[in-house]
C-alpha atoms as a PDB file:
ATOM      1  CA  UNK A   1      65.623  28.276 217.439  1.00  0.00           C
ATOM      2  CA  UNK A   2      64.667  24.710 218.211  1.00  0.00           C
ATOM      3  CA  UNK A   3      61.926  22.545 217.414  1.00  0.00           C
ATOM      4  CA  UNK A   4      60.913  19.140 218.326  1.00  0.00           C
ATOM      5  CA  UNK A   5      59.849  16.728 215.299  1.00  0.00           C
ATOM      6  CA  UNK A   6      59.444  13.269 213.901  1.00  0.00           C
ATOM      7  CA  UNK A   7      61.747  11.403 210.864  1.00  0.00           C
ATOM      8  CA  UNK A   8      60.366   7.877 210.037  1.00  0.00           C
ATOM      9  CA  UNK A   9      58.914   7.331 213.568  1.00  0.00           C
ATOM     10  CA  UNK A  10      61.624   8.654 215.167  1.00  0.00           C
ATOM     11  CA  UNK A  11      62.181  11.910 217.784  1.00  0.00           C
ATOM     12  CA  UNK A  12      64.620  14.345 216.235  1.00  0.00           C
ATOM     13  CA  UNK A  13      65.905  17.819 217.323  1.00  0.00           C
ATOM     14  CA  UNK A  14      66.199  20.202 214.603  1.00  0.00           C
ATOM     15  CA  UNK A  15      68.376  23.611 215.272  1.00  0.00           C
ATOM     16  CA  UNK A  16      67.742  26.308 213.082  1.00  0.00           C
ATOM     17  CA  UNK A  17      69.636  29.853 213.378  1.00  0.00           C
ATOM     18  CA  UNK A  18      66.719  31.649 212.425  1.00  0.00           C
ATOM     19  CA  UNK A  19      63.511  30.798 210.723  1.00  0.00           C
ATOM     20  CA  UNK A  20      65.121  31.553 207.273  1.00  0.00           C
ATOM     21  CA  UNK A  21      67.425  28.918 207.674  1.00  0.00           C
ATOM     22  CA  UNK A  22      68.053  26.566 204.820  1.00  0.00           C
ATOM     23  CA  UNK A  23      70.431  23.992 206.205  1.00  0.00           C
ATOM     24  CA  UNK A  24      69.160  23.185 209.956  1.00  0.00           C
ATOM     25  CA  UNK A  25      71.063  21.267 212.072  1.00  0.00           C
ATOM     26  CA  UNK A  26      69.164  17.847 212.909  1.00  0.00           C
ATOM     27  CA  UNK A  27      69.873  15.085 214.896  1.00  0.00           C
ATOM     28  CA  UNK A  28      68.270  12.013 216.800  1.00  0.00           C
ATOM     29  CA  UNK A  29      68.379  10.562 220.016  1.00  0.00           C
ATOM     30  CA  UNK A  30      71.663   8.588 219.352  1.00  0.00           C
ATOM     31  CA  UNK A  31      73.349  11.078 217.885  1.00  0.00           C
ATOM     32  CA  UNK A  32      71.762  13.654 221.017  1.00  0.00           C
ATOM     33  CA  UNK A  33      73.741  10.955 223.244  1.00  0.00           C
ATOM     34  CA  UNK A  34      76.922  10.659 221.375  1.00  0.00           C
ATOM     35  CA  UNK A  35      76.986  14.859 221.547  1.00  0.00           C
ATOM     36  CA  UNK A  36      76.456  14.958 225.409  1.00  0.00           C
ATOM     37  CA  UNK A  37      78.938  12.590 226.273  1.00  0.00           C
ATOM     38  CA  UNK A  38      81.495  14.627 224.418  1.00  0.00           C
ATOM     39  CA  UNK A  39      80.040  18.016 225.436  1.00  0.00           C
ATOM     40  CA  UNK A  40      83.531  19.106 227.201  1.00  0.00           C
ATOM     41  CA  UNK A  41      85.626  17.830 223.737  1.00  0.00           C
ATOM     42  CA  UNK A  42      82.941  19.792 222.099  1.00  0.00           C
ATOM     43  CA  UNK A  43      83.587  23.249 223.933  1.00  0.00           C
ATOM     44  CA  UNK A  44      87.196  22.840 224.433  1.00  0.00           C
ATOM     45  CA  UNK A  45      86.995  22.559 220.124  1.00  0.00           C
ATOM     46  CA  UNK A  46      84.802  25.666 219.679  1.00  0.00           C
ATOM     47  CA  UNK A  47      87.298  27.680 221.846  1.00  0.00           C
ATOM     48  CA  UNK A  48      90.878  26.652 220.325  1.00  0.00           C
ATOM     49  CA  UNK A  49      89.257  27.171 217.300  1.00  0.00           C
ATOM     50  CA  UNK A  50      87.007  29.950 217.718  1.00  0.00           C
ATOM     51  CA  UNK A  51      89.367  32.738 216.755  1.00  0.00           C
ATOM     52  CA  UNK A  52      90.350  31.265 213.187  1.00  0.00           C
ATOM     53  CA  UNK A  53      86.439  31.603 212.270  1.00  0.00           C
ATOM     54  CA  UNK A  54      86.209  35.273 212.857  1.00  0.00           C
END
């Protein structure tokens, strides 16, 4: 779930996994940059890593 919002004036993103959630994941335009520019470091992390979460 994602919504669009404001924080002092400011676009942010906020991810939520479901409407219960207490700790969203939020995040401006700078940090929305610094995320896609790393997007492949990103993945490759979530797979090497993915089986020690289960």
């Amino acid at each position: 779930m994602v919504e669009r919002s404001e924080f002092k004036g400011k676009p942010v993103l906020i991810i939520r996994r479901s409407e219960d959630d207490k700790y969203p994941f939020t995040f401006g335009l700078t940090k929305a940059r610094l995320i896609l520019e790393n997007l492949e470091e990103i993945k490759r992390f979530v797979e090497e890593n993915e089986k020690e979460a289960v």
